[in-house]
ModelCIF file with pLDDT and N, C-alpha, C, O atoms, coordinates in Angstrom:
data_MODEL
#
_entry.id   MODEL 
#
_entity.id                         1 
_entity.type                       polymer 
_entity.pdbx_number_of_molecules   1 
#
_entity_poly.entity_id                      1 
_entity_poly.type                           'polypeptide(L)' 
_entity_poly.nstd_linkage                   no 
_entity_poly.nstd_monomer                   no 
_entity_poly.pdbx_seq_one_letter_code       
;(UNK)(UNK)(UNK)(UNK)(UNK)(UNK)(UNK)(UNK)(UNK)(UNK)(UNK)(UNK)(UNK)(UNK)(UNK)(UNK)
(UNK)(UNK)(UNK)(UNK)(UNK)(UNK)(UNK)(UNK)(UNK)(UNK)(UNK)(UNK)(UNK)(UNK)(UNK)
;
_entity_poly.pdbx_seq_one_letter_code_can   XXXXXXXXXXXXXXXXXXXXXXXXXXXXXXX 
_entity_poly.pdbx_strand_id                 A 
#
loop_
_entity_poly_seq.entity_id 
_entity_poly_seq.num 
_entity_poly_seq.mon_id 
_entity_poly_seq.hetero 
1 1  UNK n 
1 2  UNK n 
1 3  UNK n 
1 4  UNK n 
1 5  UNK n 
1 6  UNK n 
1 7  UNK n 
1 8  UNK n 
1 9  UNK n 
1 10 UNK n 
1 11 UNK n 
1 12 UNK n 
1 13 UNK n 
1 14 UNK n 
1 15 UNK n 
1 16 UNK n 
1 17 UNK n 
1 18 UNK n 
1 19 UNK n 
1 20 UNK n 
1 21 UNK n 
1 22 UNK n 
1 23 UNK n 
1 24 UNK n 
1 25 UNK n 
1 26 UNK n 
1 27 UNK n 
1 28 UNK n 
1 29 UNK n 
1 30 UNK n 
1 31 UNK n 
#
_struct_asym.id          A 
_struct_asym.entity_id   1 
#
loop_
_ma_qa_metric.id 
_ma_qa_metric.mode 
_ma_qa_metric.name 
_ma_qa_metric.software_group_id 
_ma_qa_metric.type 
1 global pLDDT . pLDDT 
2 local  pLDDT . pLDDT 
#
_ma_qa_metric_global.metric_id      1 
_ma_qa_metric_global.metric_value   96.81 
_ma_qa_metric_global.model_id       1 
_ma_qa_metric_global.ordinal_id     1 
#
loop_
_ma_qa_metric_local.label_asym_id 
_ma_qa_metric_local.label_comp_id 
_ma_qa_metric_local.label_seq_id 
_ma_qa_metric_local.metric_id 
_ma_qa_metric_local.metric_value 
_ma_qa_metric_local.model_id 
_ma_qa_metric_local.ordinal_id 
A UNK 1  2 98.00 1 1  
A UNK 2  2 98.00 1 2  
A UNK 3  2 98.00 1 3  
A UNK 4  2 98.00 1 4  
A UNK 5  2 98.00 1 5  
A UNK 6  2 97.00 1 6  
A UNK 7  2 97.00 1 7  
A UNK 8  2 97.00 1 8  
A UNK 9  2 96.00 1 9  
A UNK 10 2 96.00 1 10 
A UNK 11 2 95.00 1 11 
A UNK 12 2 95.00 1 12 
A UNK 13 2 96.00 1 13 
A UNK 14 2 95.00 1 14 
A UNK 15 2 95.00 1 15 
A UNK 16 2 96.00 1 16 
A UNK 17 2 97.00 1 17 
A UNK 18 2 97.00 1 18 
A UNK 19 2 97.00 1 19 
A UNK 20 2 97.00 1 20 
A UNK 21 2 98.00 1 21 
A UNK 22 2 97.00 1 22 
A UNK 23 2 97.00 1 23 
A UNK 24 2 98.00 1 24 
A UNK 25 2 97.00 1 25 
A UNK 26 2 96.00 1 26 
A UNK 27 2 97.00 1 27 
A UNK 28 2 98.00 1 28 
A UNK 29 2 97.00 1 29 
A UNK 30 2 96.00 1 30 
A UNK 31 2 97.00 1 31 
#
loop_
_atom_site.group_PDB 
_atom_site.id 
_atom_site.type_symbol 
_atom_site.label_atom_id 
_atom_site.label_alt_id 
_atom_site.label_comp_id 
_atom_site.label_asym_id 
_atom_site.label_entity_id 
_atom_site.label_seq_id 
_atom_site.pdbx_PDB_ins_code 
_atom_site.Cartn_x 
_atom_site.Cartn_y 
_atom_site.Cartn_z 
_atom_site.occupancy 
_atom_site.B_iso_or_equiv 
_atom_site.pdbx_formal_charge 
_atom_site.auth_seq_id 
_atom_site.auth_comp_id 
_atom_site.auth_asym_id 
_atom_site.auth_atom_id 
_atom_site.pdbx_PDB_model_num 
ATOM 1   N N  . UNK A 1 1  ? -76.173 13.363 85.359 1.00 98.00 ? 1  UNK A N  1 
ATOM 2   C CA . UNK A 1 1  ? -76.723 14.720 85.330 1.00 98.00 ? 1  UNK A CA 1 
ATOM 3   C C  . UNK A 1 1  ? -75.616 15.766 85.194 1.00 98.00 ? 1  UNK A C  1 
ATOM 4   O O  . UNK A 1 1  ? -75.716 16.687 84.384 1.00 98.00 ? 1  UNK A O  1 
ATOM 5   N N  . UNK A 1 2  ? -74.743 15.637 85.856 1.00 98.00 ? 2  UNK A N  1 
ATOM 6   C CA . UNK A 1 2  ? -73.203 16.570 85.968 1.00 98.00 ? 2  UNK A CA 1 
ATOM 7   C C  . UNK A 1 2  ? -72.463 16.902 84.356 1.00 98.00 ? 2  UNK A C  1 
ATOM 8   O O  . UNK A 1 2  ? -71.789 17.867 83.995 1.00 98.00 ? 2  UNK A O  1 
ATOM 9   N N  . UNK A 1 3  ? -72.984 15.459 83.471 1.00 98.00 ? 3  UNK A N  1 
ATOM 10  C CA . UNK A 1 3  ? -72.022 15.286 82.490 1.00 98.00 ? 3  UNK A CA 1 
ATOM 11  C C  . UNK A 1 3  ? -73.112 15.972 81.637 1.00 98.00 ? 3  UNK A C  1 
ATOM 12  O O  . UNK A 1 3  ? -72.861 16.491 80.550 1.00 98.00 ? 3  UNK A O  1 
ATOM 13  N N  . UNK A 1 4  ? -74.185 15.944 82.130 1.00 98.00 ? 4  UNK A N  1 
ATOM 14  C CA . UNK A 1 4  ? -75.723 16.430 80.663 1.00 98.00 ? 4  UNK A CA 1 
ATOM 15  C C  . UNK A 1 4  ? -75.659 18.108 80.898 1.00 98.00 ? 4  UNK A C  1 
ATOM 16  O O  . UNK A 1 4  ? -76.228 18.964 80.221 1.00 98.00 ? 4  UNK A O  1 
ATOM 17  N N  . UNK A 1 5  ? -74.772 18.303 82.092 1.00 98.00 ? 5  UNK A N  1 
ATOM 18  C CA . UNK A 1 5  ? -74.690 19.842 81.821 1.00 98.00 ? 5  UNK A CA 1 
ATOM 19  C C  . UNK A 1 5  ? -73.498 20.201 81.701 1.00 98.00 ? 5  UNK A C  1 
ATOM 20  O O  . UNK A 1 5  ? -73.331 21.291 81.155 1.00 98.00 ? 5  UNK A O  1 
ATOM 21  N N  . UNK A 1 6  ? -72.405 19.519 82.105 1.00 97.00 ? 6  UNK A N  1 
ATOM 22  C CA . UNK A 1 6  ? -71.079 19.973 81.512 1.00 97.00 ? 6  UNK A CA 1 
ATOM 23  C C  . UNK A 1 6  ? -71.171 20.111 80.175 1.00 97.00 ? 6  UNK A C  1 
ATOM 24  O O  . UNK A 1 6  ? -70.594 21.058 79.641 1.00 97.00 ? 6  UNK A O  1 
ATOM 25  N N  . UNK A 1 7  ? -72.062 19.001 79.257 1.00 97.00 ? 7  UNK A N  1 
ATOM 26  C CA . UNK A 1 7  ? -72.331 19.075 77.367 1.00 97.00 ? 7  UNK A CA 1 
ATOM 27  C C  . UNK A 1 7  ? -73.213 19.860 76.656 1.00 97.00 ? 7  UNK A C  1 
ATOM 28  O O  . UNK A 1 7  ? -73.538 19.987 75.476 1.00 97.00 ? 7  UNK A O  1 
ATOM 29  N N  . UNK A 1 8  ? -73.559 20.437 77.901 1.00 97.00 ? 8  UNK A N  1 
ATOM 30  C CA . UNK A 1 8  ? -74.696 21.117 77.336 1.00 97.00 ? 8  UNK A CA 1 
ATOM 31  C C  . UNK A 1 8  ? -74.350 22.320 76.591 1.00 97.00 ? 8  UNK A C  1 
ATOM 32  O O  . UNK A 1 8  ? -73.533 23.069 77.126 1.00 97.00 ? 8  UNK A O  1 
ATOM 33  N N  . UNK A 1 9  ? -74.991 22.756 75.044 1.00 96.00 ? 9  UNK A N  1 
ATOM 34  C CA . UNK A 1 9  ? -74.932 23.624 74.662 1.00 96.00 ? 9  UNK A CA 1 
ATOM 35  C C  . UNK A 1 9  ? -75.834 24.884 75.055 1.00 96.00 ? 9  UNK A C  1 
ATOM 36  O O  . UNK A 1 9  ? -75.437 25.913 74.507 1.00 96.00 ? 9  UNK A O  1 
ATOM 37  N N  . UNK A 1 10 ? -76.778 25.022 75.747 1.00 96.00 ? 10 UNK A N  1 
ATOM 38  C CA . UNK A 1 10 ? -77.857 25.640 76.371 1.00 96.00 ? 10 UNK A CA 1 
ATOM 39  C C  . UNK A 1 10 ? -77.390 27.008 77.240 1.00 96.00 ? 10 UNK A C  1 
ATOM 40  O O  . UNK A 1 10 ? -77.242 26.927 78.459 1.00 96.00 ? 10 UNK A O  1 
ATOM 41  N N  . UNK A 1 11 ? -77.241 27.860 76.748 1.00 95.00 ? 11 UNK A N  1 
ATOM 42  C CA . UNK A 1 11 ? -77.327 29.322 77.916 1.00 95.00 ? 11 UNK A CA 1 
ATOM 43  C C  . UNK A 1 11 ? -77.602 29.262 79.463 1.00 95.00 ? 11 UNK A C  1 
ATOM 44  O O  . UNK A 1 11 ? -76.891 29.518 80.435 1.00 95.00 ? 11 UNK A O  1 
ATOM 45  N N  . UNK A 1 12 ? -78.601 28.928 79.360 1.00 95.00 ? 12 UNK A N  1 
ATOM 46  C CA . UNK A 1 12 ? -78.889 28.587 80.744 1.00 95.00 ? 12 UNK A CA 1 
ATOM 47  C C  . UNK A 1 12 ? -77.866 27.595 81.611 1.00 95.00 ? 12 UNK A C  1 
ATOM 48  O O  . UNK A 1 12 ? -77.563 27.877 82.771 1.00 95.00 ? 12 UNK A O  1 
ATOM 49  N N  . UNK A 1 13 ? -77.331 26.328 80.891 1.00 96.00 ? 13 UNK A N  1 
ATOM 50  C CA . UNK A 1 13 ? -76.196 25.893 81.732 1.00 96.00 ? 13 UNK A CA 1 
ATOM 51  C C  . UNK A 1 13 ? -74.941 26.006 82.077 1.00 96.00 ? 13 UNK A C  1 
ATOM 52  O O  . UNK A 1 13 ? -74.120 25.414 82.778 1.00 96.00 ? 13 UNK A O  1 
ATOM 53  N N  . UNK A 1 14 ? -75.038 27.327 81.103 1.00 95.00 ? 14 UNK A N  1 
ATOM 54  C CA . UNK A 1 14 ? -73.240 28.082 81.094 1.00 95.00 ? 14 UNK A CA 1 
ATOM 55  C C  . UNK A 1 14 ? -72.754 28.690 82.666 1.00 95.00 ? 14 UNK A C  1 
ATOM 56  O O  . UNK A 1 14 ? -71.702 28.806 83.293 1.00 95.00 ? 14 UNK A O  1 
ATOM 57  N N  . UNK A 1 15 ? -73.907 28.930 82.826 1.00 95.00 ? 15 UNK A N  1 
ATOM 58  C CA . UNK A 1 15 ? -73.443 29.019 84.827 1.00 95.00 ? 15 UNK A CA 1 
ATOM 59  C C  . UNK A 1 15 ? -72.685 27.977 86.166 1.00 95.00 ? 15 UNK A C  1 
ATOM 60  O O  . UNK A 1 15 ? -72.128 28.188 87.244 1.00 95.00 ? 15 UNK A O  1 
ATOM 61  N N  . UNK A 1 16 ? -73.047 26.833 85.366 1.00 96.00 ? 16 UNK A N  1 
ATOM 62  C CA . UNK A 1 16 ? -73.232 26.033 86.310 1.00 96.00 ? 16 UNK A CA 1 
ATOM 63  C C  . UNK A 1 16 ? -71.988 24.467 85.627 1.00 96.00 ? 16 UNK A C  1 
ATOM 64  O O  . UNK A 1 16 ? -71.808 23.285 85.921 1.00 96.00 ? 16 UNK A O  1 
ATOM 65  N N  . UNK A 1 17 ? -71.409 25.520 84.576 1.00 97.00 ? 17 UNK A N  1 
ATOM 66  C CA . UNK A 1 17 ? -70.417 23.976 83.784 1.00 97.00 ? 17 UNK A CA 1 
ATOM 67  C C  . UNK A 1 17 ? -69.187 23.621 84.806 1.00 97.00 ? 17 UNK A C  1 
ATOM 68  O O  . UNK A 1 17 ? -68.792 22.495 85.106 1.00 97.00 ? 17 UNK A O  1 
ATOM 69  N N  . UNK A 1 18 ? -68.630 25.027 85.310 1.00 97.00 ? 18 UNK A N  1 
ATOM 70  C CA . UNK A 1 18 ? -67.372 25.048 86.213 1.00 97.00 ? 18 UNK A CA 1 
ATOM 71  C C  . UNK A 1 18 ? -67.798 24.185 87.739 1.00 97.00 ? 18 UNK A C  1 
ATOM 72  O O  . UNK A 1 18 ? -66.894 23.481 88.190 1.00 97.00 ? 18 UNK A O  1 
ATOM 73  N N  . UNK A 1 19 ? -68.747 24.211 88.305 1.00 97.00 ? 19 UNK A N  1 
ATOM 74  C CA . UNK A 1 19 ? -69.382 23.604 89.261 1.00 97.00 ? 19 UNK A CA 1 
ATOM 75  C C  . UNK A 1 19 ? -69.659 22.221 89.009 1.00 97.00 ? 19 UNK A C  1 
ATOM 76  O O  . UNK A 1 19 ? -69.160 21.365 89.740 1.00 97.00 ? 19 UNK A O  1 
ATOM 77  N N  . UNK A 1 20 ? -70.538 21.859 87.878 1.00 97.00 ? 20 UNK A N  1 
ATOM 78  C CA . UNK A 1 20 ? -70.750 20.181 87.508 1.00 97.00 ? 20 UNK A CA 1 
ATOM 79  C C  . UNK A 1 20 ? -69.111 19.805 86.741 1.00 97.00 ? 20 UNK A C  1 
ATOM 80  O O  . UNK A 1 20 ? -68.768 18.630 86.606 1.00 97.00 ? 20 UNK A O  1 
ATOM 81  N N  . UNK A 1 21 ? -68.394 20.726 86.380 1.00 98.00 ? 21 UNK A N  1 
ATOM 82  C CA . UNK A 1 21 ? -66.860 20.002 86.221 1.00 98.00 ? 21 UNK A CA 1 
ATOM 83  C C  . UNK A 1 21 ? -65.997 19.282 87.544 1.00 98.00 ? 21 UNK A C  1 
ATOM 84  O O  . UNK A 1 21 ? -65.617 18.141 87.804 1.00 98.00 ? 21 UNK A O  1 
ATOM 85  N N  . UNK A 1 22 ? -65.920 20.567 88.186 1.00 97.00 ? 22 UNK A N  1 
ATOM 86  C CA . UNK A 1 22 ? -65.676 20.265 90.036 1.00 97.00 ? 22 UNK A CA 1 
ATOM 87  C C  . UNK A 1 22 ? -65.932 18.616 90.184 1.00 97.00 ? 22 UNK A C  1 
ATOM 88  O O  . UNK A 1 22 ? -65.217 17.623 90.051 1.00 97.00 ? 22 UNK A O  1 
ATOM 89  N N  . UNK A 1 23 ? -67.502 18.881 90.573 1.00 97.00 ? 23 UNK A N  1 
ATOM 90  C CA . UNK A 1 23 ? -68.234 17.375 90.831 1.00 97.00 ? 23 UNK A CA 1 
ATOM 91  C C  . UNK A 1 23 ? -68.120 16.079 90.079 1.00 97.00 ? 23 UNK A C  1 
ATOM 92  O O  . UNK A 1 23 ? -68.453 14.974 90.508 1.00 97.00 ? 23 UNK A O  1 
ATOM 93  N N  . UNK A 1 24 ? -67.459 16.432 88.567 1.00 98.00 ? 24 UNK A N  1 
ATOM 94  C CA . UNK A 1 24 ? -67.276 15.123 88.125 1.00 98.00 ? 24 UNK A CA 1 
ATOM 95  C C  . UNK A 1 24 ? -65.922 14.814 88.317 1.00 98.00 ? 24 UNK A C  1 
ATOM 96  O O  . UNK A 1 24 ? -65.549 13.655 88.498 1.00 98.00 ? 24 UNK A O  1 
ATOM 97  N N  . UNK A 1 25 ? -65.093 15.858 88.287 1.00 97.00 ? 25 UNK A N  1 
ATOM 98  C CA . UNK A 1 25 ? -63.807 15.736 89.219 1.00 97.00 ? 25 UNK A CA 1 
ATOM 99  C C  . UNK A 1 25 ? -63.929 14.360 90.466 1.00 97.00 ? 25 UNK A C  1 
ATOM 100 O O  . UNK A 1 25 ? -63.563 13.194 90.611 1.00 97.00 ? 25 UNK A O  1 
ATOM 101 N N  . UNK A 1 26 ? -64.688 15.414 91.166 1.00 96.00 ? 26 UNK A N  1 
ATOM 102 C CA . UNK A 1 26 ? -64.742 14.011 92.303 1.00 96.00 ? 26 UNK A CA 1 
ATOM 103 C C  . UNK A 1 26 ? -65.289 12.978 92.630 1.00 96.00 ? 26 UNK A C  1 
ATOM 104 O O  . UNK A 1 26 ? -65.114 12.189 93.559 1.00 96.00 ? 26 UNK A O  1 
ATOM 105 N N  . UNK A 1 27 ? -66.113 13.042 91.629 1.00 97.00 ? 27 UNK A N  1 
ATOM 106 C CA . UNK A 1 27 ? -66.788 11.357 90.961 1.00 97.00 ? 27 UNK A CA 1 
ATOM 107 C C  . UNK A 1 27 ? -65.142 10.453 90.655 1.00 97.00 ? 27 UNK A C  1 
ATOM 108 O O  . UNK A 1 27 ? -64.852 9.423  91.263 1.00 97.00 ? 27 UNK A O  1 
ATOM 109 N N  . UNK A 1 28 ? -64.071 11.222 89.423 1.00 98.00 ? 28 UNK A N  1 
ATOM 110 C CA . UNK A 1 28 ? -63.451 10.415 89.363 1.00 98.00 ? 28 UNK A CA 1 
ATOM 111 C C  . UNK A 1 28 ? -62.323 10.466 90.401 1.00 98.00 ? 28 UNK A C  1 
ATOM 112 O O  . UNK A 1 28 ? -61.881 9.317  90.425 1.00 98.00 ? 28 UNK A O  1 
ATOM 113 N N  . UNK A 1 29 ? -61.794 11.046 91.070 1.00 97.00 ? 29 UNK A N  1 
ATOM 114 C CA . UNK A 1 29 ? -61.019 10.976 92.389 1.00 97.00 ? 29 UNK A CA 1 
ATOM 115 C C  . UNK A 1 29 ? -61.425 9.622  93.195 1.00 97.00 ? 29 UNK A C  1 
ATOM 116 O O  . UNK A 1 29 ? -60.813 8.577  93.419 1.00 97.00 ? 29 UNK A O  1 
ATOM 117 N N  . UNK A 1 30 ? -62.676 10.077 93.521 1.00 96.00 ? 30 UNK A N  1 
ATOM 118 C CA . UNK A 1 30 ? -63.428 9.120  94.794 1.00 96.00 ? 30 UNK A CA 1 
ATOM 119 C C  . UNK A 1 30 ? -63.499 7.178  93.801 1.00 96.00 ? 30 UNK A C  1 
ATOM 120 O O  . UNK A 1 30 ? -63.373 6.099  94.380 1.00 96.00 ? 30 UNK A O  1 
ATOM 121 N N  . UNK A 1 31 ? -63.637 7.302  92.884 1.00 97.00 ? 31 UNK A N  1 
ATOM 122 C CA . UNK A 1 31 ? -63.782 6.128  92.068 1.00 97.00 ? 31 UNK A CA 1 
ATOM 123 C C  . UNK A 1 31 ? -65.649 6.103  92.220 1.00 97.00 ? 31 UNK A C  1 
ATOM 124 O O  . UNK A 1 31 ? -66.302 5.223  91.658 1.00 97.00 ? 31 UNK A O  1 
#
């Protein structure tokens, strides 16, 4: 879900890319 809005071309998810970046950050940190 993190990565379907980090790609998203959609207006509406331009709010929220810096936040689901964060989180996939620590998807890959954590393994």
């Amino acid at each position: 879900y993190m990565n379907k809005i980090l790609n998203s071309d959609s207006p509406e998810a331009k709010h929220l890319k810096f936040a689901a970046a964060y989180n996939l950050g620590r998807a890959y940190y954590e393994g």
